[in-house]
Protein backbone atom coordinates (compact mmCIF):
# COMPACT_ATOMS: atom_id res chain seq x y z
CA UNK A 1 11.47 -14.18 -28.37
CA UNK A 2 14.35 -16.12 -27.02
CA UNK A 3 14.08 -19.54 -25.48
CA UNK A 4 14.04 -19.63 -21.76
CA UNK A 5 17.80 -21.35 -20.82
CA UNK A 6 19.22 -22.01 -17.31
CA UNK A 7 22.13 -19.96 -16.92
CA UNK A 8 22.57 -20.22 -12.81
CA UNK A 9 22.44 -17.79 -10.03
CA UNK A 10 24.15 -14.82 -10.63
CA UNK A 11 26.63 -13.42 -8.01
CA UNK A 12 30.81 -11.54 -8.29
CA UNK A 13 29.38 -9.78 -11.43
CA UNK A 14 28.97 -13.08 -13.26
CA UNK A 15 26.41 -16.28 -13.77
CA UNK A 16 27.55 -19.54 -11.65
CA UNK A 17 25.55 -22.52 -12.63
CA UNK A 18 24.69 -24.90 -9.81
CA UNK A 19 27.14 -28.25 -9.94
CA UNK A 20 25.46 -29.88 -6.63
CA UNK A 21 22.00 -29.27 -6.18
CA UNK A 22 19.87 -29.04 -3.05
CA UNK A 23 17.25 -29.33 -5.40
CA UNK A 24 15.25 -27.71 -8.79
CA UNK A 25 12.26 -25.25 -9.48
CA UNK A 26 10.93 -24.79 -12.51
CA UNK A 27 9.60 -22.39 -15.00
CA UNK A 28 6.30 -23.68 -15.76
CA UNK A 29 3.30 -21.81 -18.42
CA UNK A 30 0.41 -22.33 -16.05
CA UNK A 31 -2.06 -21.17 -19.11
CA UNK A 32 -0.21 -23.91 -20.94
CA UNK A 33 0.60 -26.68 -18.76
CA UNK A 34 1.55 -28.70 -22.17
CA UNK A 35 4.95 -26.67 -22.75
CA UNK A 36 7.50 -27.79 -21.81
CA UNK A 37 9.13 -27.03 -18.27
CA UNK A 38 12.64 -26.26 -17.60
CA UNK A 39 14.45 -26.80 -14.38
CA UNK A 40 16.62 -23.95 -12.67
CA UNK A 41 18.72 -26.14 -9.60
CA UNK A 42 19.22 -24.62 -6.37
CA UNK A 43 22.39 -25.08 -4.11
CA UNK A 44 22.72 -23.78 -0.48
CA UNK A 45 26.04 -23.17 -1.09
CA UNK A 46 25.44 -20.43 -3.33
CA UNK A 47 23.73 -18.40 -0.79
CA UNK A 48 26.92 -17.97 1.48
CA UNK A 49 28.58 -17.06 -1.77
CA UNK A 50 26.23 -14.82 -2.86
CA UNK A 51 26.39 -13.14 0.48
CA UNK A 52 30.01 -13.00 0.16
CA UNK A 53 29.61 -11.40 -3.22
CA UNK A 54 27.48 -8.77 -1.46
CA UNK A 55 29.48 -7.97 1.28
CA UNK A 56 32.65 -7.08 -0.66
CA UNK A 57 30.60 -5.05 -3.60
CA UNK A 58 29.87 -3.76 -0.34
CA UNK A 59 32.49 -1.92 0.45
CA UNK A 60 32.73 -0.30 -3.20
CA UNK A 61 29.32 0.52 -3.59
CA UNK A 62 28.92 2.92 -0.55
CA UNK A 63 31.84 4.50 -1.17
CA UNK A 64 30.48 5.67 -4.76
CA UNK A 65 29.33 9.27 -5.48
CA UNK A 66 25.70 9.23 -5.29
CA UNK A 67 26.15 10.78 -8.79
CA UNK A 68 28.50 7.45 -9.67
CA UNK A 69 25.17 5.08 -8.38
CA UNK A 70 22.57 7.01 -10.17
CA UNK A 71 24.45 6.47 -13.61
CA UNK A 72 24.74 3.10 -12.89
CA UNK A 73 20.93 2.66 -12.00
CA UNK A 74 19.97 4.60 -15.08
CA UNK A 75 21.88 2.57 -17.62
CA UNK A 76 20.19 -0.24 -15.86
CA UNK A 77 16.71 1.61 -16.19
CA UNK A 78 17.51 1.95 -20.69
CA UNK A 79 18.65 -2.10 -20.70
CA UNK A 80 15.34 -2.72 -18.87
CA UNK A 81 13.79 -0.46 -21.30
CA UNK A 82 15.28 -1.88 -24.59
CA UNK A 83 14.30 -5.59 -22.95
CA UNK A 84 10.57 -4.70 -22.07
CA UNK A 85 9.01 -7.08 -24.89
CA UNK A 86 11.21 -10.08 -23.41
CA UNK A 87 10.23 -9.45 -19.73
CA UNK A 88 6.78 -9.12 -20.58
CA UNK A 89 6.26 -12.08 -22.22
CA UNK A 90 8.38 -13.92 -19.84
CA UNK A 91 5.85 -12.26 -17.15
CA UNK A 92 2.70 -13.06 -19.31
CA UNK A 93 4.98 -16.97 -19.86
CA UNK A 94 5.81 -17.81 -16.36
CA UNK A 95 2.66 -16.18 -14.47
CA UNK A 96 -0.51 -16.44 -16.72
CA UNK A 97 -1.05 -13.07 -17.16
CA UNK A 98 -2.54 -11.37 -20.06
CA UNK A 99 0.30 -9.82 -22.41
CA UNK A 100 -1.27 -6.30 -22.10
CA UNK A 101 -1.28 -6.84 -18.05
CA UNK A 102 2.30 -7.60 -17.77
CA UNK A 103 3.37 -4.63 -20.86
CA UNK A 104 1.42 -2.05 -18.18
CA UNK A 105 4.27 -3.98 -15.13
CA UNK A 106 6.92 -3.51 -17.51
CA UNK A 107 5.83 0.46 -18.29
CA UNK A 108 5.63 0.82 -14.36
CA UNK A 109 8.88 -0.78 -13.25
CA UNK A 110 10.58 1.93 -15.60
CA UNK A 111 7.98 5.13 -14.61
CA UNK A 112 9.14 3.82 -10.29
CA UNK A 113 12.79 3.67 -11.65
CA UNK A 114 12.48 7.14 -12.70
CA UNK A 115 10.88 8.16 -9.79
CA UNK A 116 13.28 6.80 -7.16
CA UNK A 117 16.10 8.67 -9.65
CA UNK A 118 14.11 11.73 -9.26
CA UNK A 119 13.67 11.24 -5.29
CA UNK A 120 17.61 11.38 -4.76
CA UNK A 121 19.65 9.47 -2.09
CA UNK A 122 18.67 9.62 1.53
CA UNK A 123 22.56 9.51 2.17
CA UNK A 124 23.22 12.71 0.47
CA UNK A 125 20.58 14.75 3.34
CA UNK A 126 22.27 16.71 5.98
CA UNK A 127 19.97 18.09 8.70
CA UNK A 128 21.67 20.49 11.02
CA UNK A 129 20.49 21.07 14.10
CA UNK A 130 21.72 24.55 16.06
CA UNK A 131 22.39 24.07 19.61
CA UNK A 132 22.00 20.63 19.63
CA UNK A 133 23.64 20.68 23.29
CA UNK A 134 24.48 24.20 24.90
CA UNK A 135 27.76 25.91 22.89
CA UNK A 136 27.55 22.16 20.54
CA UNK A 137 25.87 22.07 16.91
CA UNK A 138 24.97 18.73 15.45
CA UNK A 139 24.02 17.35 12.27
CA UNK A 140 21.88 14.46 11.61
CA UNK A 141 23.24 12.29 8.59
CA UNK A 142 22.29 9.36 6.95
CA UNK A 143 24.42 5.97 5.85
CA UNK A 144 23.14 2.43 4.35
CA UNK A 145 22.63 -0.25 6.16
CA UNK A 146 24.85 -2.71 4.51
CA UNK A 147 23.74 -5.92 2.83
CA UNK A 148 20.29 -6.63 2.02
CA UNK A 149 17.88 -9.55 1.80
CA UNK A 150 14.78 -8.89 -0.83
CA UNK A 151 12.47 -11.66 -0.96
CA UNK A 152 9.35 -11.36 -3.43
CA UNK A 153 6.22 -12.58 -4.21
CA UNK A 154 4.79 -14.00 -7.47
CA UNK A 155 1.77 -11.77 -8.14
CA UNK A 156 3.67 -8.77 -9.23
CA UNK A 157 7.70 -9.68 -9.22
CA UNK A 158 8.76 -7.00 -11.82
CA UNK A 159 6.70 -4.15 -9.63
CA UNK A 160 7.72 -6.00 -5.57
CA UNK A 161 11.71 -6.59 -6.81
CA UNK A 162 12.50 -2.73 -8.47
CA UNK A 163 10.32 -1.70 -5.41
CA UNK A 164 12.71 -2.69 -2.80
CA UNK A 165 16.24 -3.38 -4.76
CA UNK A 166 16.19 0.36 -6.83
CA UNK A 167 15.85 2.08 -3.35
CA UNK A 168 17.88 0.23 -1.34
CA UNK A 169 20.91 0.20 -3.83
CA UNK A 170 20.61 4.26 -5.04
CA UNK A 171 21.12 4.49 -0.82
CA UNK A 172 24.42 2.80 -1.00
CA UNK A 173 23.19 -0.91 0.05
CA UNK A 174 24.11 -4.15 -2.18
CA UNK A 175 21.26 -6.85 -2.60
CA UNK A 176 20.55 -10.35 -2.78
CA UNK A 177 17.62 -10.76 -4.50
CA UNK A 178 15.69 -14.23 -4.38
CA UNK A 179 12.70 -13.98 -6.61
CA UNK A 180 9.58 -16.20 -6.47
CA UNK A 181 9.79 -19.83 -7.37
CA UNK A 182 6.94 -19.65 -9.91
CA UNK A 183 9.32 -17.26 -12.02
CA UNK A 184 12.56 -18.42 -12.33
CA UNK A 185 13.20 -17.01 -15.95
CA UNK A 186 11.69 -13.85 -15.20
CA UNK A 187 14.11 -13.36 -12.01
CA UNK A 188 17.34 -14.57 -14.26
CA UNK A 189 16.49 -12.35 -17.10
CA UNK A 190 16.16 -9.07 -14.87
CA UNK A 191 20.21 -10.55 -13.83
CA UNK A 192 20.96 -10.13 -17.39
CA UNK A 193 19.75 -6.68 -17.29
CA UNK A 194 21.78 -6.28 -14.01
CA UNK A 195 24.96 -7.54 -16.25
CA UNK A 196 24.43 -6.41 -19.18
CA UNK A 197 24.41 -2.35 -17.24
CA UNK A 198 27.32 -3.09 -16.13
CA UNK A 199 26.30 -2.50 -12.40
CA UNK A 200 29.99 -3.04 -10.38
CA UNK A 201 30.19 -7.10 -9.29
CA UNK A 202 28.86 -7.30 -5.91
CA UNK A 203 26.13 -4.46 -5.60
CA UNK A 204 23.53 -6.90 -7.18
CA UNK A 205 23.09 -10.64 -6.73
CA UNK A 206 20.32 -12.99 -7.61
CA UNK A 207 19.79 -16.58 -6.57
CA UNK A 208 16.99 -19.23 -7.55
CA UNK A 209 15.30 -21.68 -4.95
CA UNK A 210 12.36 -22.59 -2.89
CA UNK A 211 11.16 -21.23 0.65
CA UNK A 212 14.93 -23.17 1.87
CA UNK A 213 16.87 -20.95 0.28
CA UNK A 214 15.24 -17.99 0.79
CA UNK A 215 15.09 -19.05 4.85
CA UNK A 216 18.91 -19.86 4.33
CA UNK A 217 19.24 -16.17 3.19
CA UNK A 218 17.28 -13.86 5.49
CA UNK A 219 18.72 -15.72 8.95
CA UNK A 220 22.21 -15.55 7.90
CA UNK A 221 24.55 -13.67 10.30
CA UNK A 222 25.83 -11.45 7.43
CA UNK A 223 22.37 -10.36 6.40
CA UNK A 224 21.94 -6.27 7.41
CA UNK A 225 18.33 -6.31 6.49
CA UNK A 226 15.02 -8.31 4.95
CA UNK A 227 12.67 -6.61 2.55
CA UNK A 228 9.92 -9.03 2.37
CA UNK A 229 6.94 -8.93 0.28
CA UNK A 230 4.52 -12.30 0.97
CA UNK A 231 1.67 -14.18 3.07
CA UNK A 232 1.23 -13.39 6.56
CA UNK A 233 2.38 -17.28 7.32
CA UNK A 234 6.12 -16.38 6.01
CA UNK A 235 6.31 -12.95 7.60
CA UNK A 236 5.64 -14.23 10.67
CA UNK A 237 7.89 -17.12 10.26
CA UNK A 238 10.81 -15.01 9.28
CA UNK A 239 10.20 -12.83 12.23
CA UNK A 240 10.46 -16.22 14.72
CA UNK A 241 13.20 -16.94 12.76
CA UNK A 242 14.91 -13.42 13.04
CA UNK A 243 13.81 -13.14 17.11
CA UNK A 244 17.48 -13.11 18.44
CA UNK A 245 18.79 -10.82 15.39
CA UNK A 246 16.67 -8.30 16.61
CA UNK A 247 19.07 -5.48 15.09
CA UNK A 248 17.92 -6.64 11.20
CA UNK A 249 15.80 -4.40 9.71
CA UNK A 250 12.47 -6.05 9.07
CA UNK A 251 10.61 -4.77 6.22
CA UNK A 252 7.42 -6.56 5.78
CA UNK A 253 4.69 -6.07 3.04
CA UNK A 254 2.00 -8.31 3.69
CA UNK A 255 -1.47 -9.67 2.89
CA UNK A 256 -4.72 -7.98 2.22
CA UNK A 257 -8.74 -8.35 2.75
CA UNK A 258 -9.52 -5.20 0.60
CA UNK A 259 -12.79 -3.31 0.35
CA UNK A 260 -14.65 -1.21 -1.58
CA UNK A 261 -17.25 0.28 -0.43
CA UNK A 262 -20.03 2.05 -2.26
CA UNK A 263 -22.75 4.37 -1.31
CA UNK A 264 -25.99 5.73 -2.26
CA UNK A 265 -24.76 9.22 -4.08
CA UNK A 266 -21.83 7.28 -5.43
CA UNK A 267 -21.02 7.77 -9.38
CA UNK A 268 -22.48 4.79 -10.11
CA UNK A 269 -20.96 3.26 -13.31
CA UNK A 270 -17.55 4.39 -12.85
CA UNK A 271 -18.20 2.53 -8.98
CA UNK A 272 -19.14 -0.75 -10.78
CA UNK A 273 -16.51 -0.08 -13.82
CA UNK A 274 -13.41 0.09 -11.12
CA UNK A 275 -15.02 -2.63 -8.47
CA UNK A 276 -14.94 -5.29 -11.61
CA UNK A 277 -11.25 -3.94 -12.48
CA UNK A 278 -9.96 -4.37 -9.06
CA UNK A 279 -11.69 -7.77 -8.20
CA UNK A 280 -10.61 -9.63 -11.42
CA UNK A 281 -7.20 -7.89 -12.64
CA UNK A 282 -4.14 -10.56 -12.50
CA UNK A 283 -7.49 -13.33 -11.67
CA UNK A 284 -7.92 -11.39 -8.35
CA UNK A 285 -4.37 -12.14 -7.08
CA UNK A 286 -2.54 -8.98 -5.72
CA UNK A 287 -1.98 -7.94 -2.62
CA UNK A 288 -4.25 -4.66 -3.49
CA UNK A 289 -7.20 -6.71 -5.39
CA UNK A 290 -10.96 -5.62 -3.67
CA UNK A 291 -12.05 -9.21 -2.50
CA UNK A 292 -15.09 -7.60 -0.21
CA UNK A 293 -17.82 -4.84 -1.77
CA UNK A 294 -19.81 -2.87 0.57
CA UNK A 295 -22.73 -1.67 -0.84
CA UNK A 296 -25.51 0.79 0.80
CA UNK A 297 -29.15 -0.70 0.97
CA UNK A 298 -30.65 1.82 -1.40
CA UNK A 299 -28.27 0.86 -4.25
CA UNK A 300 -27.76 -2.90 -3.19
CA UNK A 301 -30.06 -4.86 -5.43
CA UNK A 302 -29.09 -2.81 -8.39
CA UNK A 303 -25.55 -2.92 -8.22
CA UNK A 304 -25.31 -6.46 -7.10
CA UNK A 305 -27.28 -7.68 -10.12
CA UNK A 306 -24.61 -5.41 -12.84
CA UNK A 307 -22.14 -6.95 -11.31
CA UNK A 308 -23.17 -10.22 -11.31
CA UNK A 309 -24.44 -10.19 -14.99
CA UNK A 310 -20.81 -8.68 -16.12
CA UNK A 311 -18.87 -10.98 -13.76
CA UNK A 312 -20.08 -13.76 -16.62
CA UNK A 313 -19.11 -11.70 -19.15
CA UNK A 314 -15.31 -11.56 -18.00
CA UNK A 315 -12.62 -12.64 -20.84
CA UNK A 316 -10.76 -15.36 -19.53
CA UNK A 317 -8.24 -17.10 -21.18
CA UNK A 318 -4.45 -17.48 -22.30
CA UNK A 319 -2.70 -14.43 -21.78
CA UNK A 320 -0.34 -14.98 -24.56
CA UNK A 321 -2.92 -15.45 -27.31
CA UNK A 322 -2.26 -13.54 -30.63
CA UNK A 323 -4.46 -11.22 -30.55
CA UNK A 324 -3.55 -10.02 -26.80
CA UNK A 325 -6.96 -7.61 -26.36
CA UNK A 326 -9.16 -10.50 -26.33
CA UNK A 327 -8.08 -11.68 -22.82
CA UNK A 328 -8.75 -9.57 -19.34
CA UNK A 329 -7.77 -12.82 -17.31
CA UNK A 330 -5.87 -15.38 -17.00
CA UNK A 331 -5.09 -18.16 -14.88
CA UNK A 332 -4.30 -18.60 -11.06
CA UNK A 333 -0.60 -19.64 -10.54
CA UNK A 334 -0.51 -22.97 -9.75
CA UNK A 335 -2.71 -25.99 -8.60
CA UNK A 336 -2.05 -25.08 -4.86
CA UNK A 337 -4.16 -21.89 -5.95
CA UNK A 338 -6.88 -23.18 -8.28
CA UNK A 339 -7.82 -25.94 -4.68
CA UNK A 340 -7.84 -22.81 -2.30
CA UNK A 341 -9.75 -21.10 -4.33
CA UNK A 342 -12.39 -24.15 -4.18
CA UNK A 343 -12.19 -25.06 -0.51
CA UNK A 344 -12.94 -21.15 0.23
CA UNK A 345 -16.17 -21.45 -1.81
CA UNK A 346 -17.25 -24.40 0.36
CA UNK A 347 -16.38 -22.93 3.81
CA UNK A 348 -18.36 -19.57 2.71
CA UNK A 349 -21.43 -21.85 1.96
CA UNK A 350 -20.40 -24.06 5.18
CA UNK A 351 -20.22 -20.47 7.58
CA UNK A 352 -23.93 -19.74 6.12
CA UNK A 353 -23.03 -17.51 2.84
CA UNK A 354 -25.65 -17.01 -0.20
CA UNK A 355 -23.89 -18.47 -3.55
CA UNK A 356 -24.27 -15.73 -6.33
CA UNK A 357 -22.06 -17.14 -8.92
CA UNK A 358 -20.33 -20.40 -7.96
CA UNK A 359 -16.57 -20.48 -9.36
CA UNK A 360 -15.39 -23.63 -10.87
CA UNK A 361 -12.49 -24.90 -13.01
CA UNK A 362 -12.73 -24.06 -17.01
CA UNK A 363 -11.82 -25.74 -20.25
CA UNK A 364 -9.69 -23.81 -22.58
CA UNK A 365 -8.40 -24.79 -25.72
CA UNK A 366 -4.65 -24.20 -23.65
CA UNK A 367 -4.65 -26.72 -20.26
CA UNK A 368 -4.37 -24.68 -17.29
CA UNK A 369 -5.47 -23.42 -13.79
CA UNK A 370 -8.46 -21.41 -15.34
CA UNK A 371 -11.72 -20.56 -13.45
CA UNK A 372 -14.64 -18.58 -13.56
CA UNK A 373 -15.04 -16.11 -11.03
CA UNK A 374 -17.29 -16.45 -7.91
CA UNK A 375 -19.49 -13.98 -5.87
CA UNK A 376 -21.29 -14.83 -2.10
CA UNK A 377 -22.93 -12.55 -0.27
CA UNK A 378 -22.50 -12.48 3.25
CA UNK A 379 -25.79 -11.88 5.52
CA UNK A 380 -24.33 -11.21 8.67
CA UNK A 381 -20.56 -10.05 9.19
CA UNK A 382 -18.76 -11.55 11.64
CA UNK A 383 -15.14 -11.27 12.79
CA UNK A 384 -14.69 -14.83 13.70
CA UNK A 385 -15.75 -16.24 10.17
CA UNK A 386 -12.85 -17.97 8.49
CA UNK A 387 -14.34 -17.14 4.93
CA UNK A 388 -14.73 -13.65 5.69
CA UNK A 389 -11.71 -12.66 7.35
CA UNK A 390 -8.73 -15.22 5.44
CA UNK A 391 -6.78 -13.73 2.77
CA UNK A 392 -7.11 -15.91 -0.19
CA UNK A 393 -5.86 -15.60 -4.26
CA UNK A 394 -8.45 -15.73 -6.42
CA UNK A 395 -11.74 -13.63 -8.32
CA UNK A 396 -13.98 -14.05 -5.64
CA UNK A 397 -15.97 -11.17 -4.31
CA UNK A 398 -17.92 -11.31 -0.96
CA UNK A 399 -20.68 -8.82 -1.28
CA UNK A 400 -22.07 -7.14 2.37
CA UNK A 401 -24.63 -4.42 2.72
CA UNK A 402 -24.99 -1.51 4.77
CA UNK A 403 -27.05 1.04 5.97
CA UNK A 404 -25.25 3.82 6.93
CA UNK A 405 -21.21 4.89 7.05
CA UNK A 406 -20.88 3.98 11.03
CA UNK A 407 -22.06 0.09 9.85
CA UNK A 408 -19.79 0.38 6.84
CA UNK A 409 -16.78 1.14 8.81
CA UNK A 410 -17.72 -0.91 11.46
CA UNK A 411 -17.52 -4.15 9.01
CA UNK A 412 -14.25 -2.70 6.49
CA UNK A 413 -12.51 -2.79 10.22
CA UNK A 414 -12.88 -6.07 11.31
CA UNK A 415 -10.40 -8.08 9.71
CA UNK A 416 -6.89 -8.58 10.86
CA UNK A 417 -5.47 -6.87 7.74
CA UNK A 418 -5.47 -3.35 6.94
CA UNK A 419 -4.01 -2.83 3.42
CA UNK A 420 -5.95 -0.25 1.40
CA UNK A 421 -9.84 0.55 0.87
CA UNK A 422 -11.71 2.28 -1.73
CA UNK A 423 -14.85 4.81 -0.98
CA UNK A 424 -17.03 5.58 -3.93
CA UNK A 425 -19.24 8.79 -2.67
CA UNK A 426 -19.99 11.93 -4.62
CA UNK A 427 -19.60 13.58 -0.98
CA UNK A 428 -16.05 14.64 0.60
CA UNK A 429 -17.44 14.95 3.98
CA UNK A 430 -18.09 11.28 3.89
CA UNK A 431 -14.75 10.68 2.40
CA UNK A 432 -12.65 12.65 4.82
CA UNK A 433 -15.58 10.67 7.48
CA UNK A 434 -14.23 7.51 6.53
CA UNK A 435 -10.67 8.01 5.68
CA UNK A 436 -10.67 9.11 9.16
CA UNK A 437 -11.54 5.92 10.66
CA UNK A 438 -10.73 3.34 8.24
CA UNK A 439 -7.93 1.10 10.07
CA UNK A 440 -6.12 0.86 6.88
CA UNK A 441 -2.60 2.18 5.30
CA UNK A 442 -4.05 3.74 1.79
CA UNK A 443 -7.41 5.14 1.84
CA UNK A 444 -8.86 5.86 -1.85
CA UNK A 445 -11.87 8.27 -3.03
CA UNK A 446 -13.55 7.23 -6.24
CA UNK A 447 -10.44 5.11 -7.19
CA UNK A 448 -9.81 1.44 -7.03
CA UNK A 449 -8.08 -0.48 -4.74
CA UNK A 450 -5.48 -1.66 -6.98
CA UNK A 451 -4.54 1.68 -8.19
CA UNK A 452 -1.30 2.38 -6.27
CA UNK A 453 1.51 5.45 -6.24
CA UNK A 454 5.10 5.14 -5.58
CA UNK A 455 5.34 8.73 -4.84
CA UNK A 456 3.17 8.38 -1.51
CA UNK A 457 3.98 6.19 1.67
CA UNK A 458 3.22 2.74 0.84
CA UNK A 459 2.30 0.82 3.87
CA UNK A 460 -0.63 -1.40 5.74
CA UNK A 461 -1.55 -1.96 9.16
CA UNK A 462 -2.24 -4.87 11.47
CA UNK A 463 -1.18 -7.95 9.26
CA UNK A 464 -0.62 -6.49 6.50
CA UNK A 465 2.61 -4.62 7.52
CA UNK A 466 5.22 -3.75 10.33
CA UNK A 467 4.70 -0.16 10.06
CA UNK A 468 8.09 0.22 7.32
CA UNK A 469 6.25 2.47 4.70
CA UNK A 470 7.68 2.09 0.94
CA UNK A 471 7.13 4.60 -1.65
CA UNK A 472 7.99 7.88 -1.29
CA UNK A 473 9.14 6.88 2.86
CA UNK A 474 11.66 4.42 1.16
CA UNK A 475 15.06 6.10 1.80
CA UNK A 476 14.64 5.63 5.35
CA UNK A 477 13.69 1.89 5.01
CA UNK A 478 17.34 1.89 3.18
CA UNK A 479 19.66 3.70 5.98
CA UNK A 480 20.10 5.06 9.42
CA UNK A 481 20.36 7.96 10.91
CA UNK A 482 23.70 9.31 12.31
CA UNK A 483 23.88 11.83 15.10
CA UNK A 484 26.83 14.18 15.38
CA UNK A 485 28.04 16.57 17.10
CA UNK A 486 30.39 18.64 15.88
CA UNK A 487 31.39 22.37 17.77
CA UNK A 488 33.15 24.86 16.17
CA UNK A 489 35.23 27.75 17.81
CA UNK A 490 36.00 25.57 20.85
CA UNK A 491 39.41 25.99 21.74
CA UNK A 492 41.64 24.01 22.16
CA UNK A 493 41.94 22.09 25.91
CA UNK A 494 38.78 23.68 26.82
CA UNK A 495 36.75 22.06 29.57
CA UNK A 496 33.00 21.39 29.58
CA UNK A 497 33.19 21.36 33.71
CA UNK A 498 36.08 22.53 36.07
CA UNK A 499 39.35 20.38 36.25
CA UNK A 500 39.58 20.01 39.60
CA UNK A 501 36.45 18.18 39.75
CA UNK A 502 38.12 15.94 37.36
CA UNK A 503 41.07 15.65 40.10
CA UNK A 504 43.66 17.43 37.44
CA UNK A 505 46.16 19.50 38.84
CA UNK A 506 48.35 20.74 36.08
C-alpha cells in the first residue's frame, strides 16, 4: 500500500500544492495515534480558484451529450474499482474502521455509481404538456444548476461524497468537493481517481481545510448550490450564513436520534441480531446508527439482559489488524468524540437514567480513542431531557419500554430529529400502524436502521433534513425545471386579442 503524500488541492484538471497557508489538517490513525501524522495545508486562496476552475469546466460540461458524461463517470467508476484495496485501507487508516467495514463502503460507492448510471440524466426528460394554455402546447424540461458546493462528513465520506458529486455531475453540474478534515488522504486519493479518468479539467475539484474553508466555499457569490451532509450546528449555520442568497439550493442531510423498536410477536433473535448491528457498526457513529431501543413490557427483561450480556462480548479493536475478521469495532474519530461520549454518560445519570453498562476508555495494544460500549435505560421519557433527545457519536444505547404501539410512537416522536426507525413485528397491520405515524423520513420492517437504499428517496424530517430527498429523488436535487411554451401551426402575425385594442391601425 502506498505511503500517504501531500500532493495539494486539486482544481483546472491538475494538483496545486498550497505555497501560503491559512493553515494545516492532518491525516491522523486514530486506532494508532503512534504513526506518524502528515500535514495537508490549506489556503483560502485556493477556494476562489477552485471556484474558478468550476465555473469554466462549467461551461463544457453541460454542453456534453449525456452519453459523453456517462462515459466519463464510468471510466471513473473502473479507476475506483481497480483502486478499492487503497481506498479502503486509507478509510480503515484515516477513520478507525475495521478493514472489512470500509471494503463493504468501497463495494457500495461502486453498486450507487452503477445505480445513478442506470437512473439516467434528469436533463435528458421532456414532459409535454397538451394545451398548456388554450391553442399553446408546452413542455417541461430540465437544466443543471451550475456550480456546486458538496461538503461531507467523516462517518461515511466514500458513501456521503459519490452520493451527492455522481448525481449532480451525470446532470450536467461541476463540483467542488471539500471532504472532512479527519480524512485528508482519503479525499486526495478519490482526486487521483478523478485524474487518473480523465474527467475534463473543471467538472471536478477538490480542496482540503477546516470548517474556514468549507464556510469560505458554500457563501461564495459564485456558488449555484450546497449539498451538505453534517451536525445540525453547521446546517443551521450555513443556512444563517446563506439567508440573503436565498436562490442557492440548500441540500441538507442532517443528524439522527434513531430507534428501533421491538414488540412482543417480534422475530426475536434476528430483532436482537440487527439492534446490536445497528447500535455498534462504525462504534455507533452514522447518521443511521439505532442509539434508542424500544422494547414492549412482555419481552423487556429478556431482551434487555441478551443484549446486555453480548454488548460485552463486542470485538473492539484496530481495524487494520492482520487478520481483519477479528475486529467488529473500532475507535471513535478523535478525542473531541471519545469526551462527548463521556459527558453524555454523566448527564444521562445526572437527568435520573439507570446505568446498564457504563462505557469507558480501553487499552489496546495500538493507542487510540477506544471504548467499550454503554447502555442506560431511561424510566420515564421526556422531551425536554438533554440525554435523551441530543444527537451524539458513539455505542451507546438508551433502552425505553412500552406497553402498547400508541406509547411506542408516542416516545419514537418526540425528538427533534426524524431520520429513520426500525419496527420489528411479525404483524403488517402494526407495521403499516406505525409507518403511518412515525414522524420520520425511512420507516423499516424487520430491518435495521442502518440498512439504507439508494434506489428509494433518501430524506429525514424536522432536524434531520430540509425536505431535499437523495436517492432515487436525486436528479431533481441536481436541476430545475424549465417551462416552455412552444405552439405550432400559429401563423404568422397572428394575434392572441384584437389589434385595435392594442391601438394598431395598419
Amino acid at each position: 500500500m502506498k505511503d500517504r503524500q501531500y500532493r495539494g488541492n486539486y482544481f483546472g484538471g491538475h494538483f496545486v500544492k498550497v505555497q501560503e497557508s491559512n493553515g494545516s489538517i492532518f491525516s491522523r490513525n486514530p486506532g494508532n495515534l503512534d504513526q506518524k501524522s502528515i500535514e495537508f495545508p490549506f489556503s483560502n486562496s485556493h477556494v476562489v480558484e477552485a471556484i474558478s476552475s468550476a465555473r469554466r469546466g462549467f461551461s463544457v460540461w453541460k454542453r456534453l451529450s449525456l452519453q459523453e458524461r456517462y462515459t466519463s463517470i464510468q471510466r471513473y467508476r473502473e479507476v475506483v474499482a481497480t483502486k478499492r484495496e487503497e481506498l479502503a485501507y486509507l478509510n480503515s487508516l484515516e477513520l478507525g474502521k475495521p478493514l472489512w467495514e470500509s471494503k463493504q463502503e468501497v463495494a457500495e460507492c461502486l453498486i450507487l455509481i452503477d445505480h445513478f448510471l442506470q437512473l439516467g440524466s434528469q436533463t435528458s426528460a421532456e414532459t409535454p404538456v397538451p394545451e398548456a394554455v388554450p391553442g399553446v402546447d408546452g413542455v417541461i424540461r430540465y437544466f443543471p444548476l451550475g456550480v456546486l458546493a458538496i461538503v461531507s462528513q467523516s462517518v461515511l465520506p466514500l458513501i456521503s461524497i459519490h452520493h451527492h458529486f455522481i448525481p449532480a455531475l451525470l446532470n450536467g453540474n461541476t463540483v467542488i468537493i471539500k471532504t472532512t478534515k479527519h480524512a485528508p488522504a482519503l479525499g486526495q486519493a478519490l482526486a487521483e481517481c478523478a485524474h487518473e479518468s480523465g474527467l475534463p479539467a473543471g467538472c471536478f475539484n477538490f480542496i482540503q481545510g477546516d470548517g474556514s474553508i468549507a464556510s469560505r466555499l458554500t457563501g461564495h457569490p459564485d456558488i449555484d448550490g450546497v449539498f451538505f451532509t453534517g451536525t445540525p450546528e453547521t446546517s443551521v449555520a450555513i443556512q444563517k450564513q446563506l439567508l440573503m442568497d436565498y436562490w442557492k439550493i440548500q441540500l441538507i442531510q442532517s443528524g439522527g436520534k434513531n430507534a428501533s423498536i421491538v414488540l412482543d410477536d417480534c422475530y426475536y433473535e434476528m430483532a436482537l441480531s440487527d439492534i446490536l448491528v445497528s447500535s455498534y457498526l462504525t462504534a455507533g457513529q452514522r447518521y443511521t446508527s439505532t442509539s434508542r431501543v424500544l422494547v414492549q413490557k412482555g419481552i423487556f427483561d429478556r431482551f434487555m439482559k441478551d443484549f446486555h450480556r453480548l454488548s460485552k462480548k463486542c470485538m473492539i479493536g484496530y481495524g487494520l489488524e492482520a487478520g481483519e475478521n477479528t475486529v467488529f469495532m473500532g475507535p471513535l474519530i478523535s478525542e473531541t468524540a471519545v469526551e462527548d461520549y463521556l459527558r453524555y454518560q454523566g448527564i444521562a445519570t445526572r437527568e435520573g437514567c439507570e446505568e446498564i453498562m457504563r462505557g469507558k476508555p480501553l487499552e489496546r495494544p495500538q493507542k487510540g480513542y477506544y471504548v467499550s460500549p454503554s447502555i442506560y435505560l431511561v424510566n420515564r421519557a421526556d422531551p425536554k431531557s438533554l440525554f435523551q433527545n441530543s444527537e451524539f457519536f458513539g455505542p451507546n444505547i438508551a433502552f425505553y419500554t412500552f406497553n402498547d404501539l400508541d406509547e411506542a410512537l408516542e416516545i419514537n416522536n418526540q425528538t427533534k430529529f426524524g431520520l429513520i426507525a426500525s419496527i420489528y413485528t411479525a404483524s403488517k397491520d402494526k407495521y403499516y400502524r406505525f409507518m403511518g405515524e412515525a414522524k420520520v423520513g425511512m420507516v423499516h420492517w424487520n430491518t435495521p436502521t442502518t440498512q439504507i437504499s439508494f434506489k428509494m428517496p433518501i430524506s429525514g424530517l424536522k432536524k434531520s433534513g430540509n425536505g431535499r430527498p437523495m436517492g432515487s429523488f436525486a436528479g431533481y436535487q441536481c436541476t430545475y425545471p424549465l417551462s416552455t411554451l412552444e405552439p405550432s401551426g400559429r401563423e404568422s402575425g397572428e394575434f392572441l386579442i384584437p389589434k385595435h385594442l392594442l391601438g394598431w391601425d395598419l
